[in-house]
C-alpha atoms as a PDB file:
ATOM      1  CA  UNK A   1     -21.324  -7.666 -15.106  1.00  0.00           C
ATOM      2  CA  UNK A   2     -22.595  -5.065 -12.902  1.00  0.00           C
ATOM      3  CA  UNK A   3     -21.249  -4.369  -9.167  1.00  0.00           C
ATOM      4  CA  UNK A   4     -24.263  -5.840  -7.707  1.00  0.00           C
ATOM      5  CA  UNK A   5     -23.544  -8.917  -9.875  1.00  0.00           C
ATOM      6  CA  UNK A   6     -20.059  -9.391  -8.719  1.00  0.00           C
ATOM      7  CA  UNK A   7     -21.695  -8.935  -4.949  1.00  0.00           C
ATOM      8  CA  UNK A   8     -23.701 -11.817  -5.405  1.00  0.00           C
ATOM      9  CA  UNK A   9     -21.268 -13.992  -7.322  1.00  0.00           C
ATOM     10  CA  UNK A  10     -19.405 -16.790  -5.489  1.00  0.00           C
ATOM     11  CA  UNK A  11     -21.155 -18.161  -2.589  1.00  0.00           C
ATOM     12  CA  UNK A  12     -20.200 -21.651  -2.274  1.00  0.00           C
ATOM     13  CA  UNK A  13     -17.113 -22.065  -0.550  1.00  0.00           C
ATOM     14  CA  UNK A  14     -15.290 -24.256  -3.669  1.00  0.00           C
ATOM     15  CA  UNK A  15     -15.584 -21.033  -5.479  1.00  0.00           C
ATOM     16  CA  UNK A  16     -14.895 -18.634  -3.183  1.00  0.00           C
ATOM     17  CA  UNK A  17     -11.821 -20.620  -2.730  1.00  0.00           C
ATOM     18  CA  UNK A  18     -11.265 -20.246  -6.507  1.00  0.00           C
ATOM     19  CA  UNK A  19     -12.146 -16.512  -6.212  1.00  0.00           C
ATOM     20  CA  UNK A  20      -9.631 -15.438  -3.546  1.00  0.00           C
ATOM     21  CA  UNK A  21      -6.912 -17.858  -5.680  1.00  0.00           C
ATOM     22  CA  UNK A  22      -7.655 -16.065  -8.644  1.00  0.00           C
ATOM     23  CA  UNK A  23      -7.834 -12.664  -7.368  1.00  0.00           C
ATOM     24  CA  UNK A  24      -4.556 -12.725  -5.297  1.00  0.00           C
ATOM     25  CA  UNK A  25      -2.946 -13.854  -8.840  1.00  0.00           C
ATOM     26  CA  UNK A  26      -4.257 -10.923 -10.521  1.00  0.00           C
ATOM     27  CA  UNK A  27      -2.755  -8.633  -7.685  1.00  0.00           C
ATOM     28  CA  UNK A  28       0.423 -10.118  -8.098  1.00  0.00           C
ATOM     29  CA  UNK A  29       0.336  -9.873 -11.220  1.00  0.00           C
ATOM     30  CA  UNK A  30      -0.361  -5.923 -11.094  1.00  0.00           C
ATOM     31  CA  UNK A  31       2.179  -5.511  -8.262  1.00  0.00           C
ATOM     32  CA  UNK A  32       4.869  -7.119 -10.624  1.00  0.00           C
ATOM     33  CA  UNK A  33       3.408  -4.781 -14.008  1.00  0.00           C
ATOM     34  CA  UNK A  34       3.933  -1.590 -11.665  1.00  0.00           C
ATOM     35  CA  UNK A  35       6.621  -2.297  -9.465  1.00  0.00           C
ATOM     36  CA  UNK A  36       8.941  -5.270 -11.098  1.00  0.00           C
ATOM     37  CA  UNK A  37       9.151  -2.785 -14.162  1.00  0.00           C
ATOM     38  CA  UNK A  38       9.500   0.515 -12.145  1.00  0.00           C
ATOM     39  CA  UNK A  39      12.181  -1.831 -10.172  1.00  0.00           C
ATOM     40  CA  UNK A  40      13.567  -2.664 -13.581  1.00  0.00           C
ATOM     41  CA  UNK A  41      13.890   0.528 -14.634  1.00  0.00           C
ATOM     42  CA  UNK A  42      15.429   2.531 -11.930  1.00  0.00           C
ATOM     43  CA  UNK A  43      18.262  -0.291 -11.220  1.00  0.00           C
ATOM     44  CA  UNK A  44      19.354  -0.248 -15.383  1.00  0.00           C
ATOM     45  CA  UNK A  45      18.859   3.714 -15.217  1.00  0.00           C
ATOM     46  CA  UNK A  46      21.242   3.948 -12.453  1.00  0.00           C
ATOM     47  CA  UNK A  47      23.425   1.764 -12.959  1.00  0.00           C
ATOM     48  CA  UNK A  48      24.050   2.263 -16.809  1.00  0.00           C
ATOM     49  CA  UNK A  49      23.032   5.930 -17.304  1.00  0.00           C
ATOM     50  CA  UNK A  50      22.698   8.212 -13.903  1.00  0.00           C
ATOM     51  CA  UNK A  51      22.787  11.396 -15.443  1.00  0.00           C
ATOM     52  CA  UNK A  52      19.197  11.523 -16.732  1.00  0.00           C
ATOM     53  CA  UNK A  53      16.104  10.188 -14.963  1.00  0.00           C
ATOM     54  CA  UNK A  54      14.763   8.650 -18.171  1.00  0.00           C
ATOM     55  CA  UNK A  55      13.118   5.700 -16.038  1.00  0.00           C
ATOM     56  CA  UNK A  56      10.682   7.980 -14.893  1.00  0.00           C
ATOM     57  CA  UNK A  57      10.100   9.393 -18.730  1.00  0.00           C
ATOM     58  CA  UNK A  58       9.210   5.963 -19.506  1.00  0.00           C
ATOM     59  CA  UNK A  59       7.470   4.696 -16.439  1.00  0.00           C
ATOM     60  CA  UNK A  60       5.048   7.507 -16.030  1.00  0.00           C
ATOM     61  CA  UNK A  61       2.943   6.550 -19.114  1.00  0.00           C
ATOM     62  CA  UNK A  62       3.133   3.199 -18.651  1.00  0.00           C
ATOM     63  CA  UNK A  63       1.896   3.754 -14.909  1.00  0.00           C
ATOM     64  CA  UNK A  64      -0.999   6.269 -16.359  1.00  0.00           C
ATOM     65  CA  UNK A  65      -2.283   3.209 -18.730  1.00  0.00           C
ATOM     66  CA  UNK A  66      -2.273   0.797 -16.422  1.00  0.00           C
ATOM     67  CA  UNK A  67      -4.461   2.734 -14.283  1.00  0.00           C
ATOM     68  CA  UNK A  68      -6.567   3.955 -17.292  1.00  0.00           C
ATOM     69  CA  UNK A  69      -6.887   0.070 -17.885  1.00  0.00           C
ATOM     70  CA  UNK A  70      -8.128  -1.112 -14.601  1.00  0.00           C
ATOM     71  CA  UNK A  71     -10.225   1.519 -14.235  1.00  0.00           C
ATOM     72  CA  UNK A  72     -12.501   0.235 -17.035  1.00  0.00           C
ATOM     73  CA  UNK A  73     -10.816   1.868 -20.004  1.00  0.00           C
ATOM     74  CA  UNK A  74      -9.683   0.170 -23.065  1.00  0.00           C
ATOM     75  CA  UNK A  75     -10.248  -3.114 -24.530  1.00  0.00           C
ATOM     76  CA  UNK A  76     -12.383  -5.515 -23.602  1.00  0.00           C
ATOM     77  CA  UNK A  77     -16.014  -3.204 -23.414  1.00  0.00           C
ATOM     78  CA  UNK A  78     -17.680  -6.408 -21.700  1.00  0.00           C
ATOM     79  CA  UNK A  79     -15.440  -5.823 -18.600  1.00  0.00           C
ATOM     80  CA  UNK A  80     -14.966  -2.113 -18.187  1.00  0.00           C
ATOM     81  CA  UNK A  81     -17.478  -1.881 -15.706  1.00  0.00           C
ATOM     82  CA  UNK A  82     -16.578  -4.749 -13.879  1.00  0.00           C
ATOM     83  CA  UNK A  83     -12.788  -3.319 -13.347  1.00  0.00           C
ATOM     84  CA  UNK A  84     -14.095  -0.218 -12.546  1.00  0.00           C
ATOM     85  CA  UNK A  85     -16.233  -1.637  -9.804  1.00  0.00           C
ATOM     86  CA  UNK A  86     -12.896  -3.632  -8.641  1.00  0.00           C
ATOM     87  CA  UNK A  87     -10.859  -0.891  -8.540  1.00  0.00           C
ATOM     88  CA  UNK A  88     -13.218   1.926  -6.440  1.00  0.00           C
ATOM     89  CA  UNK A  89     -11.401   4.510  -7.060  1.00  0.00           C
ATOM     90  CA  UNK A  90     -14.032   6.356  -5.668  1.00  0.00           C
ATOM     91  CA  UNK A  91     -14.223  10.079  -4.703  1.00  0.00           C
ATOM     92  CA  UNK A  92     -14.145  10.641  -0.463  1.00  0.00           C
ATOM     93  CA  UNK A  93     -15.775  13.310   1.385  1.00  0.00           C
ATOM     94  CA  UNK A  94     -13.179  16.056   2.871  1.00  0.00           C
ATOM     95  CA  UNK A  95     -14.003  14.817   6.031  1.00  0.00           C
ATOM     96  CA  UNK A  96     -13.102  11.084   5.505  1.00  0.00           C
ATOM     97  CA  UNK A  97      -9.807  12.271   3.108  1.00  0.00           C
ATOM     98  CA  UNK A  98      -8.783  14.321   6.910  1.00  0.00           C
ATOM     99  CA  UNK A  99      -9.447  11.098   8.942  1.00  0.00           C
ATOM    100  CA  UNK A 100      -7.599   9.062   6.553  1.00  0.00           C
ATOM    101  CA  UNK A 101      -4.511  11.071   6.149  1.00  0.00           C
ATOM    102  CA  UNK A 102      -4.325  11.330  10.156  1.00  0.00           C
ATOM    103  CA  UNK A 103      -4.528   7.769  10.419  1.00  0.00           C
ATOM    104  CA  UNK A 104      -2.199   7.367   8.381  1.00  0.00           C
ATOM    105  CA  UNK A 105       0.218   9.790   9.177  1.00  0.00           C
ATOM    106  CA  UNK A 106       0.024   8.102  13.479  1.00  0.00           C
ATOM    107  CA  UNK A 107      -0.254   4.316  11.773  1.00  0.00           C
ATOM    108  CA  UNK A 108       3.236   5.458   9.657  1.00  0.00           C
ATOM    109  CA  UNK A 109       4.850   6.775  13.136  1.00  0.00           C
ATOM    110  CA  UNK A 110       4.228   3.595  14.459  1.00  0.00           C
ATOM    111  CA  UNK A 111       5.099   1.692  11.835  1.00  0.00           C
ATOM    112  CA  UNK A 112       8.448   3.617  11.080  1.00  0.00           C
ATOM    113  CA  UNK A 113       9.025   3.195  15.169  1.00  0.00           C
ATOM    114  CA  UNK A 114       8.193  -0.477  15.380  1.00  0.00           C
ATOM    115  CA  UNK A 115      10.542  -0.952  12.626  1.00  0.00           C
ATOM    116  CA  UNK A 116      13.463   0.499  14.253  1.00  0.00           C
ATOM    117  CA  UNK A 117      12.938  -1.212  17.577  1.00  0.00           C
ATOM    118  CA  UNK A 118      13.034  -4.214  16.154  1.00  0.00           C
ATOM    119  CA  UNK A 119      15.939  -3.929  14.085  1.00  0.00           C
ATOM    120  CA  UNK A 120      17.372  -3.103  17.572  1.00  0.00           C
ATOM    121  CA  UNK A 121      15.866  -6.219  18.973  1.00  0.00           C
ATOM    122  CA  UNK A 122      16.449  -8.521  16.560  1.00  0.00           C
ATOM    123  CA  UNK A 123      19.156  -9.390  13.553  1.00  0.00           C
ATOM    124  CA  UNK A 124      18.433  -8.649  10.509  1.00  0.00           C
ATOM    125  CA  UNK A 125      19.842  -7.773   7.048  1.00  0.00           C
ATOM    126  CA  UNK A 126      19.077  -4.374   6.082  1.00  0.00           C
ATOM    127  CA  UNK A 127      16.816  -3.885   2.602  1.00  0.00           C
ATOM    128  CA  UNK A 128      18.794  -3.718  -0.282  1.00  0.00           C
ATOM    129  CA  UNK A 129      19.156  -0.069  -1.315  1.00  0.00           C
ATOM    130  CA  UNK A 130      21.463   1.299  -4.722  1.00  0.00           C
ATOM    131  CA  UNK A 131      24.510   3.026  -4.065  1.00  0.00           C
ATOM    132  CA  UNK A 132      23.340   6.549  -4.305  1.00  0.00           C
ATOM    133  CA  UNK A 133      26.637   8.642  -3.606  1.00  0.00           C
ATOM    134  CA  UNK A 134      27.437   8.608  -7.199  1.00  0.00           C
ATOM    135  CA  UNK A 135      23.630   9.456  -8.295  1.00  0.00           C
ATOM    136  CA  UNK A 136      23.423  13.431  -9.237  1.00  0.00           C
ATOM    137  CA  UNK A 137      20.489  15.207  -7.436  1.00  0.00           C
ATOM    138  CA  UNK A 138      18.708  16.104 -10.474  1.00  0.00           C
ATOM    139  CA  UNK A 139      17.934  12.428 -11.282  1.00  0.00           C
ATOM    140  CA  UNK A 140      17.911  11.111  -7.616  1.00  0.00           C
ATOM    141  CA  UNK A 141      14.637  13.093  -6.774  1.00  0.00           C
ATOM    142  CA  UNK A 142      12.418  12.256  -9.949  1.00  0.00           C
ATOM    143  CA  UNK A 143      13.430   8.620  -9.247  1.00  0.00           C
ATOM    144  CA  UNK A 144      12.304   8.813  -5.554  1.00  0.00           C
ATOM    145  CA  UNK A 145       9.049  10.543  -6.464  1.00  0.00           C
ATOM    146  CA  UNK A 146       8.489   7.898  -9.256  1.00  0.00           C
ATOM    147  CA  UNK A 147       9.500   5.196  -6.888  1.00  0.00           C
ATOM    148  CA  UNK A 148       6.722   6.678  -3.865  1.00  0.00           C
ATOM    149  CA  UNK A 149       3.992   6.840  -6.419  1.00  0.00           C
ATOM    150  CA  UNK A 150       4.597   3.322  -8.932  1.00  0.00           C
ATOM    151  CA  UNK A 151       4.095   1.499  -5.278  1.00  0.00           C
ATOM    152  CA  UNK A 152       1.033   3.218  -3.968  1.00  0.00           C
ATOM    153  CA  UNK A 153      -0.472   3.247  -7.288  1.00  0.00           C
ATOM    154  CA  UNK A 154       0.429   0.134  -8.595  1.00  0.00           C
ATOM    155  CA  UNK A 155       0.104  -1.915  -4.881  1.00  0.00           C
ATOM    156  CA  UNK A 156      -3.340  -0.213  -3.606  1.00  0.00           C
ATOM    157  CA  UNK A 157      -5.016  -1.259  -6.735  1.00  0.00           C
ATOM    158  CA  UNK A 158      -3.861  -4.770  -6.779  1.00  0.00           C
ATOM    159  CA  UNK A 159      -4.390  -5.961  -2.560  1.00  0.00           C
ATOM    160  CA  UNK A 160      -6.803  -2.893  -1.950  1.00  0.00           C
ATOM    161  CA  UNK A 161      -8.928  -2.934  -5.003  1.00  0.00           C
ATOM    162  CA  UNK A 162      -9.062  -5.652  -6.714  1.00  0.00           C
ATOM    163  CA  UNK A 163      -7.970  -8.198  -4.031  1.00  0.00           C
ATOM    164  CA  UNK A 164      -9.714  -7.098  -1.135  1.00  0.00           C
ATOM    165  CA  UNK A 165     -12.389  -5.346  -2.423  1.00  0.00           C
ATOM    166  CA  UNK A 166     -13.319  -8.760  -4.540  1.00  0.00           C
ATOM    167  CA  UNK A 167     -12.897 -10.506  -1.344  1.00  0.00           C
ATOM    168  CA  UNK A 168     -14.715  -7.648   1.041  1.00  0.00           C
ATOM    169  CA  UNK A 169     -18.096  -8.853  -1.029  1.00  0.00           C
ATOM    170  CA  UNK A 170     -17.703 -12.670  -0.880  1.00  0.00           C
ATOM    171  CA  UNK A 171     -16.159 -13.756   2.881  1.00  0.00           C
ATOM    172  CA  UNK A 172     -16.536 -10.109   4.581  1.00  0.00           C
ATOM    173  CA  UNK A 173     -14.744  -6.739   5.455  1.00  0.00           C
ATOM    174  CA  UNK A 174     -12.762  -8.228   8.439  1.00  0.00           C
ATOM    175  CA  UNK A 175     -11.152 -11.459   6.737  1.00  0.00           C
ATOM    176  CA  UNK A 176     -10.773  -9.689   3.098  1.00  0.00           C
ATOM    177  CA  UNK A 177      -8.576  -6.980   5.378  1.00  0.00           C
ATOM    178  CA  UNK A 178      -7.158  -9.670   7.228  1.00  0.00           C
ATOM    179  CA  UNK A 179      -6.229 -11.776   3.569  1.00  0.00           C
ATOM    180  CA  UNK A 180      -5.013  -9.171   1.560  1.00  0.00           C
ATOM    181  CA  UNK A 181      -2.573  -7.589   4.630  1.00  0.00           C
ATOM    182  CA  UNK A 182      -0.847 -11.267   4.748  1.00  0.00           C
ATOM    183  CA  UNK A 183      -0.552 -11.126   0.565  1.00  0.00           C
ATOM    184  CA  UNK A 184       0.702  -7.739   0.832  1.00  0.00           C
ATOM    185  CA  UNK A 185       3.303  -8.901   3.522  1.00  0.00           C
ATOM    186  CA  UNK A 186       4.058 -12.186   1.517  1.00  0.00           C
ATOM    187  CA  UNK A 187       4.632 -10.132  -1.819  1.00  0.00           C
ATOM    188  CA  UNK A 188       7.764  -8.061   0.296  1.00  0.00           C
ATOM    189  CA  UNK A 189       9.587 -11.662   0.990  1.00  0.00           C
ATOM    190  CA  UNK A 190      12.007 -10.743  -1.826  1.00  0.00           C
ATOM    191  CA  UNK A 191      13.125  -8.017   0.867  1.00  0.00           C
ATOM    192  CA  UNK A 192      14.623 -11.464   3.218  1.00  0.00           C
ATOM    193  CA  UNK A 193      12.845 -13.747   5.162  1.00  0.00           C
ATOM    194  CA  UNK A 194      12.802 -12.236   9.085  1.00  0.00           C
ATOM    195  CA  UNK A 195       9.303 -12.099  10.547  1.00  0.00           C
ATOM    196  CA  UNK A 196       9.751  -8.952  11.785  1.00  0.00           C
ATOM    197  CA  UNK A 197       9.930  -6.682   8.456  1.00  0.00           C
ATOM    198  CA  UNK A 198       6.679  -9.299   7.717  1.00  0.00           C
ATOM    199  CA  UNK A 199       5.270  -8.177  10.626  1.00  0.00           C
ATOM    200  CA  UNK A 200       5.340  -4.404   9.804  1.00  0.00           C
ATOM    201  CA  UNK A 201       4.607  -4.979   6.279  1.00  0.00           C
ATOM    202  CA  UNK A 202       1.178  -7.126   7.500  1.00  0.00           C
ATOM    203  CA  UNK A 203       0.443  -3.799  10.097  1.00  0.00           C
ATOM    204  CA  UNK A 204       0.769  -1.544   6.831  1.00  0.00           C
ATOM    205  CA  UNK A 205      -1.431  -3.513   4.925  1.00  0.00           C
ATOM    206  CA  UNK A 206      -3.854  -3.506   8.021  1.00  0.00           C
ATOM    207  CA  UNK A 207      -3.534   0.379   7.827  1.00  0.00           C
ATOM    208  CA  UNK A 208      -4.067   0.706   4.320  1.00  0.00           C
ATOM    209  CA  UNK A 209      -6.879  -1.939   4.119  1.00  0.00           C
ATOM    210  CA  UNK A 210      -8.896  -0.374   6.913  1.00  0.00           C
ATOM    211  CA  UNK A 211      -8.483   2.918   4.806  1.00  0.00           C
ATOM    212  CA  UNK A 212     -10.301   1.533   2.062  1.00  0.00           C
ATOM    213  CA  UNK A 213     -13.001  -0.456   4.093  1.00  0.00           C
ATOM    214  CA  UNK A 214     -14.067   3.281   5.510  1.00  0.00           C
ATOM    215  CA  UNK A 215     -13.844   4.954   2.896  1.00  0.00           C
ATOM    216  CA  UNK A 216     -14.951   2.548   0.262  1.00  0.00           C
ATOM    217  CA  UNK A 217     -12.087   3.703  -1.774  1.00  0.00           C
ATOM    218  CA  UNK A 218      -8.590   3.230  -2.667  1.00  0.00           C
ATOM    219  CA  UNK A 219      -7.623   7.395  -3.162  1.00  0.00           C
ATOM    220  CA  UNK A 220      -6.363   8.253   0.825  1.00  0.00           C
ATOM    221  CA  UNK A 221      -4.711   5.208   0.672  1.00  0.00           C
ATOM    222  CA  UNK A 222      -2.717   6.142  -2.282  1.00  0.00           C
ATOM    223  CA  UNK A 223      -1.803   9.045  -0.595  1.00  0.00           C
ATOM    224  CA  UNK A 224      -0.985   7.822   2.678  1.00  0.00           C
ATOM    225  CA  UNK A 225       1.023   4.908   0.936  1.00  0.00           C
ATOM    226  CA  UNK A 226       3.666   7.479  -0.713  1.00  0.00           C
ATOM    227  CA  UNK A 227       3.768   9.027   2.222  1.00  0.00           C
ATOM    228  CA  UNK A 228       4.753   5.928   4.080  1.00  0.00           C
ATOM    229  CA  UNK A 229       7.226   4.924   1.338  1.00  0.00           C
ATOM    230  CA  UNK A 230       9.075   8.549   1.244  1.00  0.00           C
ATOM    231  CA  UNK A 231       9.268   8.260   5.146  1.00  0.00           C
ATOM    232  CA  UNK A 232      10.531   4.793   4.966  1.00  0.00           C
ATOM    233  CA  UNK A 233      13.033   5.818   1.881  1.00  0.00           C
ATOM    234  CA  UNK A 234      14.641   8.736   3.332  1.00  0.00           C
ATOM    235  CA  UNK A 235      14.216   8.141   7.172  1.00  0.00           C
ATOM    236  CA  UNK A 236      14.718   4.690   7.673  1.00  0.00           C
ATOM    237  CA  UNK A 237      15.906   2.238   5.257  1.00  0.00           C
ATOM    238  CA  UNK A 238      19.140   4.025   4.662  1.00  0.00           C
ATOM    239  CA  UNK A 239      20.281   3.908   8.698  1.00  0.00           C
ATOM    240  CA  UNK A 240      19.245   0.128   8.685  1.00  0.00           C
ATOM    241  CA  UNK A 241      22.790  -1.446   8.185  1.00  0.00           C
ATOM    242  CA  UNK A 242      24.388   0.840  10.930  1.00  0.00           C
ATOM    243  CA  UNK A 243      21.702  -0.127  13.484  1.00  0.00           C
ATOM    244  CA  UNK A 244      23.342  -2.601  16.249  1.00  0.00           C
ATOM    245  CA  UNK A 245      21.547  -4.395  18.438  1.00  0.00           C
ATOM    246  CA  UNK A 246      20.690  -3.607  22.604  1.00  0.00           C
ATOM    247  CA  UNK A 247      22.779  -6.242  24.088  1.00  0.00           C
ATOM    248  CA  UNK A 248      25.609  -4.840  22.122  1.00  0.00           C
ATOM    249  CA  UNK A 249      24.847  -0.948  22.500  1.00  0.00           C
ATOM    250  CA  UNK A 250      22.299  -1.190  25.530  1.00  0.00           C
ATOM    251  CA  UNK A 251      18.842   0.654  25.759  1.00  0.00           C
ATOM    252  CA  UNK A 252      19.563   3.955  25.708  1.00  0.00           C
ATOM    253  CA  UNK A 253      17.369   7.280  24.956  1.00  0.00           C
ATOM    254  CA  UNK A 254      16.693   6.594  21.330  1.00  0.00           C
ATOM    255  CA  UNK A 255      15.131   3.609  21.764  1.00  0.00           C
ATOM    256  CA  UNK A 256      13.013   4.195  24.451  1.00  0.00           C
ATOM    257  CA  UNK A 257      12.087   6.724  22.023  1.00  0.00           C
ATOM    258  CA  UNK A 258      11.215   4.792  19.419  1.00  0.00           C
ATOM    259  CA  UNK A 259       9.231   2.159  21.476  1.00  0.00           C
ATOM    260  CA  UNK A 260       7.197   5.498  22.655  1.00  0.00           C
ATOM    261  CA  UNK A 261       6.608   6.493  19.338  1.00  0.00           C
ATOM    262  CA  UNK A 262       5.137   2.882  18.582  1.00  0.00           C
ATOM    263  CA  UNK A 263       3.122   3.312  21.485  1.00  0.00           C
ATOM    264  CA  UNK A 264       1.811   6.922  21.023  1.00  0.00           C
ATOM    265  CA  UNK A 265       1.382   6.637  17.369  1.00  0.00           C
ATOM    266  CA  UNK A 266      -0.463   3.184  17.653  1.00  0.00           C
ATOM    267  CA  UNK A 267      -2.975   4.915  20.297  1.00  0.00           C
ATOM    268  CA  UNK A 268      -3.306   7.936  18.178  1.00  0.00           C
ATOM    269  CA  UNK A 269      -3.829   5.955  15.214  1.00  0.00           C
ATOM    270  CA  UNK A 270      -6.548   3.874  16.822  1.00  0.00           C
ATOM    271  CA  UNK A 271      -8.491   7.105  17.605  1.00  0.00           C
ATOM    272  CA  UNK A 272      -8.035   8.442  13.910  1.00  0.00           C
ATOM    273  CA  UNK A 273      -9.385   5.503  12.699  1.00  0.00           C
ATOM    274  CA  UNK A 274     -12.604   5.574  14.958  1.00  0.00           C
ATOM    275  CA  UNK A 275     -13.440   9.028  13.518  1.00  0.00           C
ATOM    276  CA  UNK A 276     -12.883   7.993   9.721  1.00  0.00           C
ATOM    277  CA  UNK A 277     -15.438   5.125  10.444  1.00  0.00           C
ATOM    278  CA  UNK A 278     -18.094   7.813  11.552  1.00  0.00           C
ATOM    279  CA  UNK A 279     -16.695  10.244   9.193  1.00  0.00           C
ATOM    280  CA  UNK A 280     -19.714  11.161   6.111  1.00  0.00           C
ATOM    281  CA  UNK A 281     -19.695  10.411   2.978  1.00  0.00           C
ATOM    282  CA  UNK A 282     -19.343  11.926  -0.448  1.00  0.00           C
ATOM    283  CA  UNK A 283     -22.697  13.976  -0.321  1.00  0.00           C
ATOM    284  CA  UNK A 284     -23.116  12.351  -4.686  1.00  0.00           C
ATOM    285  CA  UNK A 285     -23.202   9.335  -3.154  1.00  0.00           C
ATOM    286  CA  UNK A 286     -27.228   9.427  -1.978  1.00  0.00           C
ATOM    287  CA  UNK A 287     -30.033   7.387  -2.103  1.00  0.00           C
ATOM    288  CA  UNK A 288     -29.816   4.280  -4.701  1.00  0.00           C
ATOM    289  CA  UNK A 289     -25.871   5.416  -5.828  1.00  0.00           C
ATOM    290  CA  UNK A 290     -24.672   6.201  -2.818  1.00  0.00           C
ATOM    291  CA  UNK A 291     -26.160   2.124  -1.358  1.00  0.00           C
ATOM    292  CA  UNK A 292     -24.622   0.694  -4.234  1.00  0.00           C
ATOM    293  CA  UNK A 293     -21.219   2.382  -3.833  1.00  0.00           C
ATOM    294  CA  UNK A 294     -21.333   1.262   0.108  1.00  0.00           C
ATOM    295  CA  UNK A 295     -22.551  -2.409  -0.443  1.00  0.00           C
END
């Protein structure tokens, strides 16, 4: 099956039904082969054996063939195109990689302030993090850098690619974004049920989703994505449990701070977007390639 096939496939509403059932499945299922085994791996690596990173030493090569598989490699032939196509892990102009990392970098500042304002508005338990005091340096970085690239990798293929790009050619850009964000917020329920970690976890997966619309390609989100989970590793998730909330401590400078940074950052972000939409594309991708790749 060819991309223009699987453009064309599933028009009657009983099987696009089917189609959106079956493709948020398979991007569960590839969120839980990348990041349930990463998960996996760093909790038994340091709990049991801190002094060497061999998590990473093992996850790396799995992570490398599951991307080699879904981008069309290995067995079965019949469907390497057709997980290719699903994937679009396409190449990006410099000019729409620049927009893209912008956006991202003002949709992550008002992501990372929105978070902290409403741990300050609202009670919440803080996300469970491993006790790193005891964790030498030497293992504690390879572990983080693992743990900001098995997400990206693992999570833009499954909701950007093959969920909402799948979804992007039967229902429509708009609702495919608007799908996949809420699947990429439900997946992060095993993180505690408070609607407002949903609610910035359904804004990411806005972010990252409008990413790939523009760019017809899952690559700046990748990168933005690790960038948004080392911010979110080192930044904010380990103050969580000490925040209090403003009827306790009252409003003072930091968090009219923060609710400035959510408003600057959302503004600025806005903006970045509009020029990524109207940013050109890969020059390779002209004439008949380059309307098949933006279809």
């Amino acid at each position: 099956m060819n991309e223009n096939q699987i453009e064309k496939s599933g028009q009657s509403p009983a099987r696009r039904v089917r189609t959106i059932a079956g493709s948020a499945a398979v991007a569960v299922l590839i969120t839980a082969v990348g990041q349930g085994v990463w998960g996996t791996l760093a909790f038994v690596n340091m709990k049991t054996t801190p002094a060497f990173p061999w998590a990473v030493v093992a996850m790396a090569p799995l992570l490398w063939l599951m991307w080699q598989y879904l981008n069309g490699r290995g067995w079965p032939q019949r469907t390497a195109e057709t997980r290719r196509a699903l994937l679009r892990a396409r190449p990006v102009s410099g000019s729409q990689l620049a927009w893209a990392l912008v956006a991202g970098v003002f949709s992550i500042a008002a992501a990372s302030g929105l978070w902290i304002v409403l741990f300050d508005l609202v009670p919440m338990r803080a996300n469970l993090l491993p006790n790193l005091s005891k964790i030498p340096l030497s293992t504690l970085l390879p572990i983080l850098l693992m743990g900001c690239l098995a997400a990206p990798f693992s999570e833009e293929a499954a909701f950007r690619g093959y969920f909402q790009g799948r979804l992007e050619r039967e229902i429509g850009g708009p609702v495919a974004i608007l799908l996949s964000s809420i699947l990429f917020a439900l997946v992060h329920l095993t993180q505690g049920l408070f609607w407002p970690k949903l609610l910035v976890y359904f804004l990411a997966g806005l972010a990252f989703g409008l990413i790939a619309r523009l760019t017809r390609s899952i690559l700046p989100g990748i990168a933005v994505h690790a960038l948004a989970d080392l911010t979110f590793f080192t930044l904010v998730w380990p103050y969580d449990g000490a925040r209090r909330q403003v009827w306790e401590t009252g409003t003072g400078a930091w968090f009219w701070l923060h609710v400035a940074q959510v408003v600057v950052g959302g503004l600025l972000a806005v903006l970045a977007f509009r020029r990524l939409a109207t940013a050109p594309a890969p020059t390779m991708f002209s004439g008949p390639a380059r309307s098949r790749a933006m279809a």
